[in-house]
PDB file of N, CA and C in Angstrom:
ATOM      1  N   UNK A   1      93.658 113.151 127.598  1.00  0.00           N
ATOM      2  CA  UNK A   1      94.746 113.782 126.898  1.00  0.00           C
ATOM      3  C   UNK A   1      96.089 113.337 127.483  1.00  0.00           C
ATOM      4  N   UNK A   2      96.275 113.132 128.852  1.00  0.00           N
ATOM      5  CA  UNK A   2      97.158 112.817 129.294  1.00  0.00           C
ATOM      6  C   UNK A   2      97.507 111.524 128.937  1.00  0.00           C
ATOM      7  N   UNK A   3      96.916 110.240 128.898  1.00  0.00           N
ATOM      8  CA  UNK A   3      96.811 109.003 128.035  1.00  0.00           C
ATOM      9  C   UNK A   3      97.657 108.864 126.927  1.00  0.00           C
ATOM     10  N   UNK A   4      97.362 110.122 126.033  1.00  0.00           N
ATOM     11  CA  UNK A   4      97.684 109.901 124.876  1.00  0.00           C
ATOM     12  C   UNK A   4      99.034 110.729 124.784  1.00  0.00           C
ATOM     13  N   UNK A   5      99.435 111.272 125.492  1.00  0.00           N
ATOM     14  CA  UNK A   5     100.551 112.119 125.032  1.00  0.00           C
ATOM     15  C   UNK A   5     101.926 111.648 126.311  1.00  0.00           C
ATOM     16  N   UNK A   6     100.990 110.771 127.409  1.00  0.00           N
ATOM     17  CA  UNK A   6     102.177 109.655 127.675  1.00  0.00           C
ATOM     18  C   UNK A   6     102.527 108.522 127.124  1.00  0.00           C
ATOM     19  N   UNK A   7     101.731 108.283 126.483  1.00  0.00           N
ATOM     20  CA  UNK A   7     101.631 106.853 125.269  1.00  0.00           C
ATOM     21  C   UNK A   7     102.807 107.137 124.241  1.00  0.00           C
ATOM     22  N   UNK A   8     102.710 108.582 123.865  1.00  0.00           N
ATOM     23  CA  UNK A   8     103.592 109.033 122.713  1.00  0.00           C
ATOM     24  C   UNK A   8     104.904 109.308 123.477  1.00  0.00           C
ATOM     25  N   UNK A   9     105.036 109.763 124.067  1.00  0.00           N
ATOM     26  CA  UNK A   9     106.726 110.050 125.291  1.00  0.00           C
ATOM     27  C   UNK A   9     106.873 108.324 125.213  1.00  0.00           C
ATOM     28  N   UNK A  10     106.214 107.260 125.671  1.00  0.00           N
ATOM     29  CA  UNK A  10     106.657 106.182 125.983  1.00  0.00           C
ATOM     30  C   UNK A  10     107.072 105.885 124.427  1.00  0.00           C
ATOM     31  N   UNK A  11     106.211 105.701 123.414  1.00  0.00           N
ATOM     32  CA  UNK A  11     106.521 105.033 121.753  1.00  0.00           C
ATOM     33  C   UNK A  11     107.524 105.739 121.172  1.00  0.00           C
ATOM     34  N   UNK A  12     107.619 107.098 121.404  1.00  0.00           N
ATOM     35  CA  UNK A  12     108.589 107.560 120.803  1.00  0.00           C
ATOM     36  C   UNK A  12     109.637 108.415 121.211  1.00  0.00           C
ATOM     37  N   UNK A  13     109.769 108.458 122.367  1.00  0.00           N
ATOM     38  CA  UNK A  13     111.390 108.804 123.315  1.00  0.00           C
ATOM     39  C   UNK A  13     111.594 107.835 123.999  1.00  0.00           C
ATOM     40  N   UNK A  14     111.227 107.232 125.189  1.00  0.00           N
ATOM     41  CA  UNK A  14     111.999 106.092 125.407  1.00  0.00           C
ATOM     42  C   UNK A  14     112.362 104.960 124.797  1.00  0.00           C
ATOM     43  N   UNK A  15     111.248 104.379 123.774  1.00  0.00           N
ATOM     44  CA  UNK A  15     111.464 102.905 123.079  1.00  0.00           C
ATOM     45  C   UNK A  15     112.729 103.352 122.062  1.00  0.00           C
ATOM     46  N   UNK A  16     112.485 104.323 120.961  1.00  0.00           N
ATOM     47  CA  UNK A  16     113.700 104.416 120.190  1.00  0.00           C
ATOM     48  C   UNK A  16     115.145 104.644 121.408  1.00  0.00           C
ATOM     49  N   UNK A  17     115.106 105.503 121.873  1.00  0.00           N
ATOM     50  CA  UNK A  17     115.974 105.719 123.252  1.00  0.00           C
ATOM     51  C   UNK A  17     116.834 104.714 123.295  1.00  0.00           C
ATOM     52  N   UNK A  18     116.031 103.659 123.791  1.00  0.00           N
ATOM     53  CA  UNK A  18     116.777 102.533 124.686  1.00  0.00           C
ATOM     54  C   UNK A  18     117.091 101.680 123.557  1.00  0.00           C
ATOM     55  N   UNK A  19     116.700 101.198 122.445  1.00  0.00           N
ATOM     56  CA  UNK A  19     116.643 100.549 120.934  1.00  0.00           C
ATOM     57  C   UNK A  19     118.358 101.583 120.712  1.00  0.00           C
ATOM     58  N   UNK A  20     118.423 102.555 121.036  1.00  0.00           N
ATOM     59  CA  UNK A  20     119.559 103.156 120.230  1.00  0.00           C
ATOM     60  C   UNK A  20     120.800 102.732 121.191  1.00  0.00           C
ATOM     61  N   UNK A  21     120.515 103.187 122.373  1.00  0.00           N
ATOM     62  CA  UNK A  21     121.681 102.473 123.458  1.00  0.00           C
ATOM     63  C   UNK A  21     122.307 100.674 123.399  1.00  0.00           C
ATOM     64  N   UNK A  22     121.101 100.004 123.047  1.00  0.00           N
ATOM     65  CA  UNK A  22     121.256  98.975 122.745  1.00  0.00           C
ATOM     66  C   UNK A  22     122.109  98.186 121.733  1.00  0.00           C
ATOM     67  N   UNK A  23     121.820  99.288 120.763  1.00  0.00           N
ATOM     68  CA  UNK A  23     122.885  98.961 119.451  1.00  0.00           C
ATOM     69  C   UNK A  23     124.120  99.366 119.877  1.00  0.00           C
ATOM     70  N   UNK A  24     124.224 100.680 120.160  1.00  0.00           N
ATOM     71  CA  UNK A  24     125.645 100.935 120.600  1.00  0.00           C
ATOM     72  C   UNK A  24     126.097 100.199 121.634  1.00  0.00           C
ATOM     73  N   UNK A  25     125.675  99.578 122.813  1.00  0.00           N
ATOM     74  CA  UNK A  25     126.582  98.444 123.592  1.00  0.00           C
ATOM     75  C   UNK A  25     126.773  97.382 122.755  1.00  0.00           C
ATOM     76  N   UNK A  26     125.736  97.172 121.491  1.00  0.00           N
ATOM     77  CA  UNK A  26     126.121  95.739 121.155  1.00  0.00           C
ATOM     78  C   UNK A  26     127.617  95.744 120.280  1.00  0.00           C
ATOM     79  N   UNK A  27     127.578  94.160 120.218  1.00  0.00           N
ATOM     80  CA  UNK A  27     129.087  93.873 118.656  1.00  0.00           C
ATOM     81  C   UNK A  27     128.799  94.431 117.868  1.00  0.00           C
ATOM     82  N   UNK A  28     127.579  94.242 117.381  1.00  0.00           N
ATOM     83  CA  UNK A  28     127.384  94.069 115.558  1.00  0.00           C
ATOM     84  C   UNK A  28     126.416  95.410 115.795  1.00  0.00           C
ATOM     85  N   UNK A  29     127.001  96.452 114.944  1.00  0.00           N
ATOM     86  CA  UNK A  29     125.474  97.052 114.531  1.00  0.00           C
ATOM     87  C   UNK A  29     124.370  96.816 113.775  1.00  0.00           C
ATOM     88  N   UNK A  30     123.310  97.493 114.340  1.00  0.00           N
ATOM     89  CA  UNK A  30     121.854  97.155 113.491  1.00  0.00           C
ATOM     90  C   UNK A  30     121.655  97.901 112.355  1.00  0.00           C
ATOM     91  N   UNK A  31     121.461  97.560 111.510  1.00  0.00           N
ATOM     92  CA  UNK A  31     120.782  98.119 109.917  1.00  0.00           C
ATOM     93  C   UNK A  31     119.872  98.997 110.444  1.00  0.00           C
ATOM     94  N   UNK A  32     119.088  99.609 110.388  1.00  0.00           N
ATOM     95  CA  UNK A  32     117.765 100.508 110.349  1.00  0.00           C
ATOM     96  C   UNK A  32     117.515 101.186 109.488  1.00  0.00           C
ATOM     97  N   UNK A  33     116.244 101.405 108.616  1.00  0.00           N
ATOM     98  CA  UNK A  33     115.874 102.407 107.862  1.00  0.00           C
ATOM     99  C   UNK A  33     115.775 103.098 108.234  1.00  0.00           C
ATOM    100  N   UNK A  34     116.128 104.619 108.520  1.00  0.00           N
ATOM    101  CA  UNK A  34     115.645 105.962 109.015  1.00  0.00           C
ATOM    102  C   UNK A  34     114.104 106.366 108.750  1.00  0.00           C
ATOM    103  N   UNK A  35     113.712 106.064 107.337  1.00  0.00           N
ATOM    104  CA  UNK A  35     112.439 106.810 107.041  1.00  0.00           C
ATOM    105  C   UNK A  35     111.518 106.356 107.878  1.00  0.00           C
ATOM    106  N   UNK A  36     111.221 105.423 108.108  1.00  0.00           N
ATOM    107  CA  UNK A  36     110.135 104.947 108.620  1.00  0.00           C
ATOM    108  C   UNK A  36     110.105 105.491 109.865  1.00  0.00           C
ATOM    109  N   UNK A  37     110.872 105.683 111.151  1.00  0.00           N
ATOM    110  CA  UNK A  37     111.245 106.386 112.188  1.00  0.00           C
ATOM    111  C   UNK A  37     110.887 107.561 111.648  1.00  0.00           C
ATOM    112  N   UNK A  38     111.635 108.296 111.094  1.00  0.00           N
ATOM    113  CA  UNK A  38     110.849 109.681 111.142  1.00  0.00           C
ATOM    114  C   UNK A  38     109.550 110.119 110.198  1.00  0.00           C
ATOM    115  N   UNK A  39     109.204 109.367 109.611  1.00  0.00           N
ATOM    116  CA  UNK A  39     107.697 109.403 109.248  1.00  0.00           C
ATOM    117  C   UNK A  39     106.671 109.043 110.521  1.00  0.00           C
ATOM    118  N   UNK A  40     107.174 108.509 110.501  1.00  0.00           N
ATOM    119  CA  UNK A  40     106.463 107.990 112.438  1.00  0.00           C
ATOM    120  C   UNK A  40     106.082 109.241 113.211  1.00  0.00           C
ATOM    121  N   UNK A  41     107.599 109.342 113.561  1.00  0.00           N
ATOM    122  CA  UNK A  41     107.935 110.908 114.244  1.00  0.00           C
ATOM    123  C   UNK A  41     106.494 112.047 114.219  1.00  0.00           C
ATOM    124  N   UNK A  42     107.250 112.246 112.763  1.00  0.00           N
ATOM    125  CA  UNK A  42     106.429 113.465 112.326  1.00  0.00           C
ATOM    126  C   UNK A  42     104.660 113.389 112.088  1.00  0.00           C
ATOM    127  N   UNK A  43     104.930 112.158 111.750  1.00  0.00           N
ATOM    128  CA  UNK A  43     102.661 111.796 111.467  1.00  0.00           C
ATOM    129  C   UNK A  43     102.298 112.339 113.607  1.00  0.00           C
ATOM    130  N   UNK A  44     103.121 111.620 114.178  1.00  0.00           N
ATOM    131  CA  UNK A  44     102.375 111.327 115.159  1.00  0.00           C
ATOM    132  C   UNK A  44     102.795 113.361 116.051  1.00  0.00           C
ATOM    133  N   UNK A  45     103.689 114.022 115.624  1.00  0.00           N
ATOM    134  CA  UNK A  45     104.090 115.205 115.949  1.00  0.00           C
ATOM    135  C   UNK A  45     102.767 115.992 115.436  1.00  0.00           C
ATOM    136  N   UNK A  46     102.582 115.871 113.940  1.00  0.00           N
ATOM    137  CA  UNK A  46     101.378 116.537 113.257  1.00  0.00           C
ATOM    138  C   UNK A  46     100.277 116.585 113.885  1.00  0.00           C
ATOM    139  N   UNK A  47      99.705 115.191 114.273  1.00  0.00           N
ATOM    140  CA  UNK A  47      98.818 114.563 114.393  1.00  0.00           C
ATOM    141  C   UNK A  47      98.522 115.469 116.236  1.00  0.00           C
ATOM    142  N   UNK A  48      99.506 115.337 116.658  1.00  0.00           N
ATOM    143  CA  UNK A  48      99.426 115.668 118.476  1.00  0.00           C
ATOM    144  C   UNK A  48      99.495 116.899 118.537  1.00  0.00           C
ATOM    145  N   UNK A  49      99.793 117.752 117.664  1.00  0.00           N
ATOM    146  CA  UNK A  49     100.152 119.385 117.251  1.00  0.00           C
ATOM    147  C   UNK A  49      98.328 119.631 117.533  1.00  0.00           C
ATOM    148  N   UNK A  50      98.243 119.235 116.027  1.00  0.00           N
ATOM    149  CA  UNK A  50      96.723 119.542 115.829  1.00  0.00           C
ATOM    150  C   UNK A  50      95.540 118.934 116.786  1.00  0.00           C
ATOM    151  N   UNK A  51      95.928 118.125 117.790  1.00  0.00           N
ATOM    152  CA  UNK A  51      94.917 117.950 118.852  1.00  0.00           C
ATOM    153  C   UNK A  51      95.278 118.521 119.702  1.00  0.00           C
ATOM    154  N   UNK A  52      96.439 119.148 120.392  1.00  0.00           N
ATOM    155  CA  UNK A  52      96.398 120.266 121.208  1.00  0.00           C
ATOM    156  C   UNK A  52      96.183 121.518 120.764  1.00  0.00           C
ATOM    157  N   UNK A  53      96.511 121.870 119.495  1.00  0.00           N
ATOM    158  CA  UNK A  53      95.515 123.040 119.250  1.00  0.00           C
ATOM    159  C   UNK A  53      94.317 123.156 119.379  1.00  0.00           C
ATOM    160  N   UNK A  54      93.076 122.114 118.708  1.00  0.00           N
ATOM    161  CA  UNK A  54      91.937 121.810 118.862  1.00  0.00           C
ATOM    162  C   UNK A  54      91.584 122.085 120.438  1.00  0.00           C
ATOM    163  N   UNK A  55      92.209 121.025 121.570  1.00  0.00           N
ATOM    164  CA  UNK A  55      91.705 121.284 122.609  1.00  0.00           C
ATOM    165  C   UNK A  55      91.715 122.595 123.621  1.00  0.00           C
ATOM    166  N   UNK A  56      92.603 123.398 123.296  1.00  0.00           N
ATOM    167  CA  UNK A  56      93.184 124.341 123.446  1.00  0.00           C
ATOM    168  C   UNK A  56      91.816 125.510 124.038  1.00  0.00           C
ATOM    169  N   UNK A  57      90.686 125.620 123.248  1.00  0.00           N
ATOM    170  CA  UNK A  57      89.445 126.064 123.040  1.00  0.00           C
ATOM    171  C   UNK A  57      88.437 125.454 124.621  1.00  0.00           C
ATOM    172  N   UNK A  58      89.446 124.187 124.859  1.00  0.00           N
ATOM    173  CA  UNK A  58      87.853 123.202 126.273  1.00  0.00           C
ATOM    174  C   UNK A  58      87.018 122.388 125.111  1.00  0.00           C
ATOM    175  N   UNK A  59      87.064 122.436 124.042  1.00  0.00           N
ATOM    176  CA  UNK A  59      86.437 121.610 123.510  1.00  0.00           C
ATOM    177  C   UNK A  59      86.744 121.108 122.262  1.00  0.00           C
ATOM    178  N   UNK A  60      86.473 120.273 121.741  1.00  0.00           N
ATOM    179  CA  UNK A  60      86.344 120.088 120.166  1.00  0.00           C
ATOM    180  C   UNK A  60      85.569 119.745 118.969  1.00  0.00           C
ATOM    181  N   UNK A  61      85.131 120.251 118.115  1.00  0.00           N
ATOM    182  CA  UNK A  61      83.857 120.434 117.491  1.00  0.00           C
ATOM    183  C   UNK A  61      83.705 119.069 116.598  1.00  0.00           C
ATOM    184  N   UNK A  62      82.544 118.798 116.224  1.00  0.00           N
ATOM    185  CA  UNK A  62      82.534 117.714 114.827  1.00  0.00           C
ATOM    186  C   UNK A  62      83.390 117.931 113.688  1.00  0.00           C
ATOM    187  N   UNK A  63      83.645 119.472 113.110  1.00  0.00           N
ATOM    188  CA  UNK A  63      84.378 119.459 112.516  1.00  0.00           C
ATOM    189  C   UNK A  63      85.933 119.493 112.403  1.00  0.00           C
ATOM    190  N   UNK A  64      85.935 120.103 113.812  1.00  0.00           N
ATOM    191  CA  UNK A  64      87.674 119.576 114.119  1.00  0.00           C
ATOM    192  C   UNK A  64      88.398 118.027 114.428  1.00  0.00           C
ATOM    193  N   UNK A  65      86.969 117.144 114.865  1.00  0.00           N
ATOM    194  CA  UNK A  65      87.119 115.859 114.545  1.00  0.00           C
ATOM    195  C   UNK A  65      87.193 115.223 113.515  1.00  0.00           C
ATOM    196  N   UNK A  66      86.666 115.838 112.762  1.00  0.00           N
ATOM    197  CA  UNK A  66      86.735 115.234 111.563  1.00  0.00           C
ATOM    198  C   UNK A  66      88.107 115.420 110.887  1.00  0.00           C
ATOM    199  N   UNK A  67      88.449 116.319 110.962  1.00  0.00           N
ATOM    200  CA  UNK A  67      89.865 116.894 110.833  1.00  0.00           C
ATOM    201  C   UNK A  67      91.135 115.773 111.116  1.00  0.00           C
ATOM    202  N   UNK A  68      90.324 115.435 112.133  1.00  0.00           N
ATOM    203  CA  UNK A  68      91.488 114.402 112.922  1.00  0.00           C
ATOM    204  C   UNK A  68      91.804 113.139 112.422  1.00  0.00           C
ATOM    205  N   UNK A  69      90.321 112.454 111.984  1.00  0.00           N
ATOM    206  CA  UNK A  69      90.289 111.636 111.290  1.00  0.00           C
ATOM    207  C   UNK A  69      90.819 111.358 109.963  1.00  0.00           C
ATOM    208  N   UNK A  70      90.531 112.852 109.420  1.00  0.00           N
ATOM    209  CA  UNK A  70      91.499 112.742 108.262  1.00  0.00           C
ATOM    210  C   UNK A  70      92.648 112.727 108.098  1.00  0.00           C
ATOM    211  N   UNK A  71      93.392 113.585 108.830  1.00  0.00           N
ATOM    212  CA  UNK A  71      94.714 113.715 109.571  1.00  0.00           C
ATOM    213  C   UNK A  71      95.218 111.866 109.585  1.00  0.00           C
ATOM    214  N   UNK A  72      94.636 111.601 110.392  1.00  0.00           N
ATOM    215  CA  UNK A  72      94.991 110.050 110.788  1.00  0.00           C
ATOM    216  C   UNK A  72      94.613 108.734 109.245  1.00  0.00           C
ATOM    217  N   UNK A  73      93.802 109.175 108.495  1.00  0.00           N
ATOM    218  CA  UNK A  73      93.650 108.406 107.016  1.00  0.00           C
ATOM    219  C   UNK A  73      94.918 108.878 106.200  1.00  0.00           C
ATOM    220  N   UNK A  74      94.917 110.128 106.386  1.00  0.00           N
ATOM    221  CA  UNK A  74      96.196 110.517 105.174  1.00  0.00           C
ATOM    222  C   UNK A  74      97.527 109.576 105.688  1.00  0.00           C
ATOM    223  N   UNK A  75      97.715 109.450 107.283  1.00  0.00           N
ATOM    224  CA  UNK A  75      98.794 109.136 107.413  1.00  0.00           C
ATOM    225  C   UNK A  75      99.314 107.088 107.757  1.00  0.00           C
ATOM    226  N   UNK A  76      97.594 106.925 107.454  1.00  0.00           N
ATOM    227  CA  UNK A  76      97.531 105.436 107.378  1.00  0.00           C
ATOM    228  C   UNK A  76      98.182 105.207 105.918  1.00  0.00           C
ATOM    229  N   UNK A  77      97.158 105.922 105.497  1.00  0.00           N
ATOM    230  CA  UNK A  77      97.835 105.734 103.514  1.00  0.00           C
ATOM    231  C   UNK A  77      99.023 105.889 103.254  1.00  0.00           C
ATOM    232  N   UNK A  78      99.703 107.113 104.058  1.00  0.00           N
ATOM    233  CA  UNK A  78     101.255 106.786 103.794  1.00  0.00           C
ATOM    234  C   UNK A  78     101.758 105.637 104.452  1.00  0.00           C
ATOM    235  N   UNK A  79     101.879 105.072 105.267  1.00  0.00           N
ATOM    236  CA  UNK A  79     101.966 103.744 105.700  1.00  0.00           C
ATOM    237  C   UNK A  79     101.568 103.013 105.008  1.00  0.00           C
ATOM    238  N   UNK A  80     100.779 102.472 104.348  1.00  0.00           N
ATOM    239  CA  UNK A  80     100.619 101.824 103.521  1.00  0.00           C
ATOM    240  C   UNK A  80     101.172 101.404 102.019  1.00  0.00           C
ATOM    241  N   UNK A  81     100.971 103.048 101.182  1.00  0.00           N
ATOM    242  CA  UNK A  81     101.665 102.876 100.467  1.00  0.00           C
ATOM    243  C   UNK A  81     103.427 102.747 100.478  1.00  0.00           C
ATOM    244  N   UNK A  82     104.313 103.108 101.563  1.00  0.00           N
ATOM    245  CA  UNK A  82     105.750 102.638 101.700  1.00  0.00           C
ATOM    246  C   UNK A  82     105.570 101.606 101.968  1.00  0.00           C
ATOM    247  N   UNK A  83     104.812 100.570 102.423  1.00  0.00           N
ATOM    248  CA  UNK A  83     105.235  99.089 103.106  1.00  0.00           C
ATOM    249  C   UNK A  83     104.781  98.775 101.679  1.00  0.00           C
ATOM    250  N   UNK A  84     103.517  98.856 100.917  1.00  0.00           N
ATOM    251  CA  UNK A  84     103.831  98.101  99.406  1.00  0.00           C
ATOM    252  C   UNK A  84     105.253  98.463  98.439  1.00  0.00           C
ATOM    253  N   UNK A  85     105.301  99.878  98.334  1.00  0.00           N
ATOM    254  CA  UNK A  85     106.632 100.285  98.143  1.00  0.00           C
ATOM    255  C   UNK A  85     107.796  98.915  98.253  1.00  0.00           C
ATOM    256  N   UNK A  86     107.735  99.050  99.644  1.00  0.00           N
ATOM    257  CA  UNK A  86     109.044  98.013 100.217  1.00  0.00           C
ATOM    258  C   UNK A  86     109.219  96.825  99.976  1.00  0.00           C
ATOM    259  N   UNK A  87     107.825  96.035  99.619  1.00  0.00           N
ATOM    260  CA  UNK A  87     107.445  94.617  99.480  1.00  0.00           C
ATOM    261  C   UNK A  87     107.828  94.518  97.849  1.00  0.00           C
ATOM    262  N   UNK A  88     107.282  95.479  97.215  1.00  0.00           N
ATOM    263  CA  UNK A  88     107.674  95.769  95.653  1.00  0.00           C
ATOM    264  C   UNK A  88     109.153  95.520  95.496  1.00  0.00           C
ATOM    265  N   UNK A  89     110.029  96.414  96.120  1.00  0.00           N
ATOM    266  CA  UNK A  89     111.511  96.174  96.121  1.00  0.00           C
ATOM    267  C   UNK A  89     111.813  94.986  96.725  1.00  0.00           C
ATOM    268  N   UNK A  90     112.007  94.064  97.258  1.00  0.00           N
ATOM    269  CA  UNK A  90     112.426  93.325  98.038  1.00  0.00           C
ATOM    270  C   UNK A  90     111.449  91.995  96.745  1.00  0.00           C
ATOM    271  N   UNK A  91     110.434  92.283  96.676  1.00  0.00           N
ATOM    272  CA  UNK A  91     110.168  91.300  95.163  1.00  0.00           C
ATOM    273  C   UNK A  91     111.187  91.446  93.482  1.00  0.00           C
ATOM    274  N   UNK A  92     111.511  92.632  94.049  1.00  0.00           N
ATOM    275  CA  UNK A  92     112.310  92.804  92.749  1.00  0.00           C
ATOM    276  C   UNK A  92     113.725  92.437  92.941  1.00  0.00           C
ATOM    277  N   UNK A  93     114.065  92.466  94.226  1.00  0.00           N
ATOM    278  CA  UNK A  93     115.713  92.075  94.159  1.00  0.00           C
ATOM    279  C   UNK A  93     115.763  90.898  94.070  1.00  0.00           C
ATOM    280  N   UNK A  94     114.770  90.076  95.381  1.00  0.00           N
ATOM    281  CA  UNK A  94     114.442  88.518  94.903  1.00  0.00           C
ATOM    282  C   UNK A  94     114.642  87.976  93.843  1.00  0.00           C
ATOM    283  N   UNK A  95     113.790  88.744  92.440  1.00  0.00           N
ATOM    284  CA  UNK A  95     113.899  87.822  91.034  1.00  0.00           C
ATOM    285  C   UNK A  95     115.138  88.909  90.168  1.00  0.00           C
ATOM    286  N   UNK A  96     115.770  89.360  90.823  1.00  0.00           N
ATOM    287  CA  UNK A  96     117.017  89.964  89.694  1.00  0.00           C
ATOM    288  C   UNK A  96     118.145  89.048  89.307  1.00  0.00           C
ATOM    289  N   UNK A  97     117.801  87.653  89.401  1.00  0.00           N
ATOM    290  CA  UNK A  97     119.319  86.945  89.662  1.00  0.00           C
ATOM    291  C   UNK A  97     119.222  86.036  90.514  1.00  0.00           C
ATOM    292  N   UNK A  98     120.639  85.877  90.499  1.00  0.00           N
ATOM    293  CA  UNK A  98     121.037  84.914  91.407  1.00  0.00           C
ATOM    294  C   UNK A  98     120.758  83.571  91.528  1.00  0.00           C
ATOM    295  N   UNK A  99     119.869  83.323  90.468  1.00  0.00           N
ATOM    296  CA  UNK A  99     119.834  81.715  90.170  1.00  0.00           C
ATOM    297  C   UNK A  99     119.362  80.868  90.979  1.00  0.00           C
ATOM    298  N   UNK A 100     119.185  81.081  92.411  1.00  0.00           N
ATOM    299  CA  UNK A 100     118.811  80.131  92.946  1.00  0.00           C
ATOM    300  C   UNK A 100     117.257  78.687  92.648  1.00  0.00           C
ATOM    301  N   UNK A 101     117.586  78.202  94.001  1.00  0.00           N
ATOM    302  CA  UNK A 101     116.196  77.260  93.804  1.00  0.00           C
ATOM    303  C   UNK A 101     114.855  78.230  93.665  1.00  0.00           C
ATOM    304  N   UNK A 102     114.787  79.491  94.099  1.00  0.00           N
ATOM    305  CA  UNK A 102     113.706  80.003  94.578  1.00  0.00           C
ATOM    306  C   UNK A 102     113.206  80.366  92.664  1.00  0.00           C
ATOM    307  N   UNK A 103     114.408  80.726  91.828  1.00  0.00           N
ATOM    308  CA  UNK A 103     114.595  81.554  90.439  1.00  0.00           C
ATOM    309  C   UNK A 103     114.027  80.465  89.639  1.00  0.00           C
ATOM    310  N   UNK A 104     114.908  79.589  89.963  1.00  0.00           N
ATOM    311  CA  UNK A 104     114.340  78.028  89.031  1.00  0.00           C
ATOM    312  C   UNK A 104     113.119  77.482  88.860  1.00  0.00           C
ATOM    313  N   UNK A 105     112.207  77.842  89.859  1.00  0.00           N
ATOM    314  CA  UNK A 105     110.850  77.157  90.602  1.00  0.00           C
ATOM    315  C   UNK A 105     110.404  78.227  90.101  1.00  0.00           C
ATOM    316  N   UNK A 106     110.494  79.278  89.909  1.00  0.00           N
ATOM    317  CA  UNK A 106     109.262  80.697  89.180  1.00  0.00           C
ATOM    318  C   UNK A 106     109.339  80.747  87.747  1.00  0.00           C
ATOM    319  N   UNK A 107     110.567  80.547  87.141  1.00  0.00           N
ATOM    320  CA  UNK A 107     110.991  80.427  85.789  1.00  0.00           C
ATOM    321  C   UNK A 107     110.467  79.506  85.139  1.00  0.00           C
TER     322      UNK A 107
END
């Protein structure tokens, strides 16, 4: 348990942490999407909620594992479906225009 819930202090307080200090010393600021950060956040908040409740007991049953697993499918699928999401948009701005060589060669 300890493994996993220093794993999460390291992925998600120090790395964003120091990623944020970074931008602010730099010239140029960085773009970032927010959602994805806090979908992150929160899957992995949910996700660590409900295994310290579970363990909470000294143990955890087949069916509270299973729980977990699902827990962790629902939140693959959301991952999934935003990165097609994103690939969708970014195909669509691609062919809106702009004429280029890339427009000419698909047309």
């Amino acid at each position: 348990m300890s493994c996993i819930m220093g794993s999460g202090l390291i992925g998600f307080g120090l790395i964003p942490a120091v990623c944020i200090l970074g931008v602010k010393a730099s010239l140029s600021p960085l773009k970032v999407d927010e959602f994805p950060l806090h979908r992150d956040m929160a899957g992995y908040a949910i996700i660590l909620a409900t295994t310290l409740f579970f363990c909470a007991s000294g143990s955890v049953s087949m069916l509270e594992s299973g729980i977990l697993i699902m827990l962790w499918f629902v939140y693959l699928l959301i991952v999934v479906s935003c990165v097609g999401n994103a690939n969708r948009e970014d195909a669509a701005s691609n062919h809106g225009g702009g004429g280029g060589e890339k427009g000419r060669l698909q047309n």
